[in-house]
C-alpha atoms as a PDB file:
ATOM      1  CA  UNK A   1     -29.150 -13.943 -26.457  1.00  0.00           C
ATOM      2  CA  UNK A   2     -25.307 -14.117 -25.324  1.00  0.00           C
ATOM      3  CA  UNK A   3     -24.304 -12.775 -28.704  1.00  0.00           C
ATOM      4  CA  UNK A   4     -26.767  -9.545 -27.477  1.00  0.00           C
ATOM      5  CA  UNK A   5     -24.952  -9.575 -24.244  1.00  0.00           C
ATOM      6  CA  UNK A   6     -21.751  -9.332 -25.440  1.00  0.00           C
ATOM      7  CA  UNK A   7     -22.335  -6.610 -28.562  1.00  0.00           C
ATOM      8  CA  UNK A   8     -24.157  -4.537 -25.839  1.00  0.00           C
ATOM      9  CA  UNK A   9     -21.163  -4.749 -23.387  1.00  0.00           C
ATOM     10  CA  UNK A  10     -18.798  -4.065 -25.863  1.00  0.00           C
ATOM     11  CA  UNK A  11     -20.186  -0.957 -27.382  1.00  0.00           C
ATOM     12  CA  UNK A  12     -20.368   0.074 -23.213  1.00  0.00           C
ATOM     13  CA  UNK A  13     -16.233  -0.346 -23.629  1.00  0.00           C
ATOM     14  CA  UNK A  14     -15.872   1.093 -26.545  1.00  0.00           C
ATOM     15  CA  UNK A  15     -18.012   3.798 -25.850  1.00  0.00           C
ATOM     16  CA  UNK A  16     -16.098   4.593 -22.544  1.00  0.00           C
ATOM     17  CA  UNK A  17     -12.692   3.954 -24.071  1.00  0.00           C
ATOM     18  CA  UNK A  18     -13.786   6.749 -26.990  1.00  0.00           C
ATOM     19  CA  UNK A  19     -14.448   9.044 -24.340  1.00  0.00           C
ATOM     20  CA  UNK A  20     -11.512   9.515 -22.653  1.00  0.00           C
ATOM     21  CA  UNK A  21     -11.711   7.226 -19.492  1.00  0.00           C
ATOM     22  CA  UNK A  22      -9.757   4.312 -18.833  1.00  0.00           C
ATOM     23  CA  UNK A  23     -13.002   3.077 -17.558  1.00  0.00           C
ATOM     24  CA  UNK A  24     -15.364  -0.643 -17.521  1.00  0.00           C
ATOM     25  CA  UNK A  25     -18.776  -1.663 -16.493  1.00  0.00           C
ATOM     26  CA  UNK A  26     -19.159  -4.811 -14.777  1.00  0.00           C
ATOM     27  CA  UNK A  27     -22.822  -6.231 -15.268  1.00  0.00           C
ATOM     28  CA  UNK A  28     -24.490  -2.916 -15.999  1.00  0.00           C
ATOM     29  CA  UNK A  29     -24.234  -1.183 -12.727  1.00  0.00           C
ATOM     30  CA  UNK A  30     -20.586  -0.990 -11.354  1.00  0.00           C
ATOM     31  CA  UNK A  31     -17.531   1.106 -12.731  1.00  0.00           C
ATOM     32  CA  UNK A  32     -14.176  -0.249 -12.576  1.00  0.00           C
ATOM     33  CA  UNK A  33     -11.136   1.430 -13.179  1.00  0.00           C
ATOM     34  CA  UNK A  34      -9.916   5.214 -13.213  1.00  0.00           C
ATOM     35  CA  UNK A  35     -10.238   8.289 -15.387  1.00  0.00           C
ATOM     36  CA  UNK A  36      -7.579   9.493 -17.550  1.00  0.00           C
ATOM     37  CA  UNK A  37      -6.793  12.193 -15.789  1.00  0.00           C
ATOM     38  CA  UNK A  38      -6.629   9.764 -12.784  1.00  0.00           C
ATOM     39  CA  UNK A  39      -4.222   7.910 -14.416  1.00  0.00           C
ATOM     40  CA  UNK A  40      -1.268  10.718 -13.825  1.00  0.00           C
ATOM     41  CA  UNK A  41      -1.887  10.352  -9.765  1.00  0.00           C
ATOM     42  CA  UNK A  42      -1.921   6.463 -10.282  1.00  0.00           C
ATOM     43  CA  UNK A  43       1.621   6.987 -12.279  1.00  0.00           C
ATOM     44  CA  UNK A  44       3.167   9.482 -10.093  1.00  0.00           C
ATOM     45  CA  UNK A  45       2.484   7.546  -7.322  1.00  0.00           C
ATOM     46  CA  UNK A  46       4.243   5.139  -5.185  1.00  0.00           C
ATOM     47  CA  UNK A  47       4.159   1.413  -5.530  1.00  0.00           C
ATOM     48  CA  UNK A  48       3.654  -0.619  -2.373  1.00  0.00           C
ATOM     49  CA  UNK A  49       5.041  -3.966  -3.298  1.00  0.00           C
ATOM     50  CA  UNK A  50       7.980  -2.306  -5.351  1.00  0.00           C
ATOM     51  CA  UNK A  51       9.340   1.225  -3.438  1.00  0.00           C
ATOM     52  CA  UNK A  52       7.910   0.101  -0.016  1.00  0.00           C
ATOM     53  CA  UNK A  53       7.530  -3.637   1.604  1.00  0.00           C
ATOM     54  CA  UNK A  54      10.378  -4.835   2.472  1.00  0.00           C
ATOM     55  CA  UNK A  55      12.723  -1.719   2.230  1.00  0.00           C
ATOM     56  CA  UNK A  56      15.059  -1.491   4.983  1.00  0.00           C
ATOM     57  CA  UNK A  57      14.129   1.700   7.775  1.00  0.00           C
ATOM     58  CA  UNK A  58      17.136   3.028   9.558  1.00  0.00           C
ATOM     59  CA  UNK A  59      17.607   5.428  12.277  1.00  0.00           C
ATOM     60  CA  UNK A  60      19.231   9.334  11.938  1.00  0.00           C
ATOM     61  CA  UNK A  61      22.551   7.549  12.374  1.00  0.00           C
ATOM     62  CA  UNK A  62      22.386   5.406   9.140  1.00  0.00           C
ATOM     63  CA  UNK A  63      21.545   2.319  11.755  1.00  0.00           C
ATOM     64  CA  UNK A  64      19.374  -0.257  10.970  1.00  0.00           C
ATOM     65  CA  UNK A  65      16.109  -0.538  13.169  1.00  0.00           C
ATOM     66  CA  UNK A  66      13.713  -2.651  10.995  1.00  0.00           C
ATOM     67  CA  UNK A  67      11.892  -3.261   7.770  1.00  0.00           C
ATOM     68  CA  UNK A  68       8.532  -1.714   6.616  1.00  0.00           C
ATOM     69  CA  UNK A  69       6.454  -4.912   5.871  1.00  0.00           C
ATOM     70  CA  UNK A  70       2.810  -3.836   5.473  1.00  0.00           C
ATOM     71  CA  UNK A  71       1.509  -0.567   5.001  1.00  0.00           C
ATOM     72  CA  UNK A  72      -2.171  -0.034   6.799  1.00  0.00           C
ATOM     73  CA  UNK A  73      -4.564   1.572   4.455  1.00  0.00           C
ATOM     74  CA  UNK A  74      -7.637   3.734   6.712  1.00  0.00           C
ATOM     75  CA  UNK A  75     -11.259   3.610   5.468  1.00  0.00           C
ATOM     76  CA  UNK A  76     -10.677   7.011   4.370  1.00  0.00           C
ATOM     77  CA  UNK A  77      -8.178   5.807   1.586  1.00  0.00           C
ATOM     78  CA  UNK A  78      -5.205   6.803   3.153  1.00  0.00           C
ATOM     79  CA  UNK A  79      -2.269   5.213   3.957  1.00  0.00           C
ATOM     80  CA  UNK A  80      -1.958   5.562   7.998  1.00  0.00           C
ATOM     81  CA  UNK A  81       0.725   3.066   9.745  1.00  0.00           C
ATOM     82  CA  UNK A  82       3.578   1.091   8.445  1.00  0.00           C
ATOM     83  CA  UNK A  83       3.885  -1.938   9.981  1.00  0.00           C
ATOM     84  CA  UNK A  84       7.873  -2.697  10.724  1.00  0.00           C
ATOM     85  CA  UNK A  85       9.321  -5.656  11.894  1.00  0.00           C
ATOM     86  CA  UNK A  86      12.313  -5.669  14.146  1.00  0.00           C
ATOM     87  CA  UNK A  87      15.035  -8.391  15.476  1.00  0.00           C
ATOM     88  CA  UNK A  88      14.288 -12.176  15.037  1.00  0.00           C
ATOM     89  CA  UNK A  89      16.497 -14.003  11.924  1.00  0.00           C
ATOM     90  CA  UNK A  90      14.274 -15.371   8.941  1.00  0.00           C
ATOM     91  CA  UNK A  91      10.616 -14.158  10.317  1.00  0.00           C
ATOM     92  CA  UNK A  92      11.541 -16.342  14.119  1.00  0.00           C
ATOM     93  CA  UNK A  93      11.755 -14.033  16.753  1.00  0.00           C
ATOM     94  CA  UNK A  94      10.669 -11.052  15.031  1.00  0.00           C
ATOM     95  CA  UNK A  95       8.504  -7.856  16.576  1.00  0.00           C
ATOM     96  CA  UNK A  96       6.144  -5.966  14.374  1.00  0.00           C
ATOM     97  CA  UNK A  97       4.773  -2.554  15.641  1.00  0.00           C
ATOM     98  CA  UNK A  98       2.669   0.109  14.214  1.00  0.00           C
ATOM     99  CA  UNK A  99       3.983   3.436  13.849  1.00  0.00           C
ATOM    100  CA  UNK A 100       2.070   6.338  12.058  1.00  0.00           C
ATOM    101  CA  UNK A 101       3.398   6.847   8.178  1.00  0.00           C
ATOM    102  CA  UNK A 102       3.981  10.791   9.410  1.00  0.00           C
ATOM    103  CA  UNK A 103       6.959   9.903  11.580  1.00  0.00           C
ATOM    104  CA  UNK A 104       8.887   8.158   8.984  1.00  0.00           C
ATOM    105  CA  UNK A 105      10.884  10.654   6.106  1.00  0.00           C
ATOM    106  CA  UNK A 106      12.756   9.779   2.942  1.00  0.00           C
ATOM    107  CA  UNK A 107      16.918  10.678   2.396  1.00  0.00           C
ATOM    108  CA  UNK A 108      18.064   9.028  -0.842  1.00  0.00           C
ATOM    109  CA  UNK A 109      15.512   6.869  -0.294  1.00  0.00           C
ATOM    110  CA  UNK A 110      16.138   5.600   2.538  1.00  0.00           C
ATOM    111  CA  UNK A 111      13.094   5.114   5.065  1.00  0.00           C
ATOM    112  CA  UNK A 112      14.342   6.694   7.935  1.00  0.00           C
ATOM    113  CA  UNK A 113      13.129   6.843  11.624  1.00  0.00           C
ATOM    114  CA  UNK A 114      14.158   9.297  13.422  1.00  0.00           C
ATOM    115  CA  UNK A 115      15.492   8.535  17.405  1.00  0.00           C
ATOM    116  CA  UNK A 116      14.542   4.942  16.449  1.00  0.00           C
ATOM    117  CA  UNK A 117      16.671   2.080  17.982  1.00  0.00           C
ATOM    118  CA  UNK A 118      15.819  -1.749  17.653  1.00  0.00           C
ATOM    119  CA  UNK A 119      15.633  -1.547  21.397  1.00  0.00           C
ATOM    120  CA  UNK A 120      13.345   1.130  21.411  1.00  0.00           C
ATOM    121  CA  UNK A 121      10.882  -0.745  18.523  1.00  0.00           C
ATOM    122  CA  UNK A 122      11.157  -4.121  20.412  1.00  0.00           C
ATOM    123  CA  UNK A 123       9.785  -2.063  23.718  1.00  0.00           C
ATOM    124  CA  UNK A 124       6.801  -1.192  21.693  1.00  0.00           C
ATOM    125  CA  UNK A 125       3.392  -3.142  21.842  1.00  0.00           C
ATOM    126  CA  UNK A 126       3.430  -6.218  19.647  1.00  0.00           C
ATOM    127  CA  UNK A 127       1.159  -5.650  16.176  1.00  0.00           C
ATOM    128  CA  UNK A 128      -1.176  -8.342  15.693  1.00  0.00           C
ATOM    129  CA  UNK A 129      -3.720  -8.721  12.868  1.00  0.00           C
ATOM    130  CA  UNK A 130      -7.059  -8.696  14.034  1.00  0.00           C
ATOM    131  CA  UNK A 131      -8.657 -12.207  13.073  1.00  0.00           C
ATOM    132  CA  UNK A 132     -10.995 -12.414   9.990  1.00  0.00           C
ATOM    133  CA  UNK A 133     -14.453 -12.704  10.625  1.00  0.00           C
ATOM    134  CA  UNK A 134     -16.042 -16.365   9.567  1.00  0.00           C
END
């Protein structure tokens, strides 16, 4: 019976994999995965973890205001905010705040904020994770 199982599932993969998709079924009923032609968006694309968190934002005078350390993804699959942290030393002390992705550009890049001060992003409402439902 598991020998069935796992012939049937792997003719699905190969069957997918001969047609072109970078694709996989998971029990039957759910695809995984994206096209081929998907693939080019997925490799042109920006990488979170390595081109984003963590990068350094500065102001239109080459100052530094913050650091981008989450990105907020909208139900409709896009990214919307980018959560930057300002002031404090080692994570103690430190103010995140919300601001859309739109008023945020790219020199060199550089994240850049224009009219931004540390001042200015302290001033702004706290961001706080809403808590995860039990």
């Amino acid at each position: 019976m598991r020998i069935g199982f796992l012939m049937t599932t792997l003719s699905t993969v190969v069957a997918v994999a001969v047609s072109g998709q970078a694709l996989a079924q998971v029990a039957g009923s759910t695809t995984l995965g994206v096209t081929t032609a998907e693939m080019k968006d997925v490799a042109l694309g920006w990488s979170a973890k390595k081109q984003i968190l963590g990068k350094v934002v500065r102001n239109d005078k080459n100052e530094r205001v913050g650091t981008i350390d989450d990105v907020i993804i909208s139900p409709g699959k896009t990214v919307s905010y980018a959560i930057v942290g300002a002031g404090g030393f080692a994570g103690i002390g430190k103010h995140d705040v919300a601001i859309p992705i739109d008023q945020f550009h790219t020199e060199g890049g550089t994240f850049v904020l224009a009219g931004a001060t540390k001042d200015a992003i302290k001033a702004m409402p706290e961001f706080v994770y809403a808590a995860k439902p039990r």
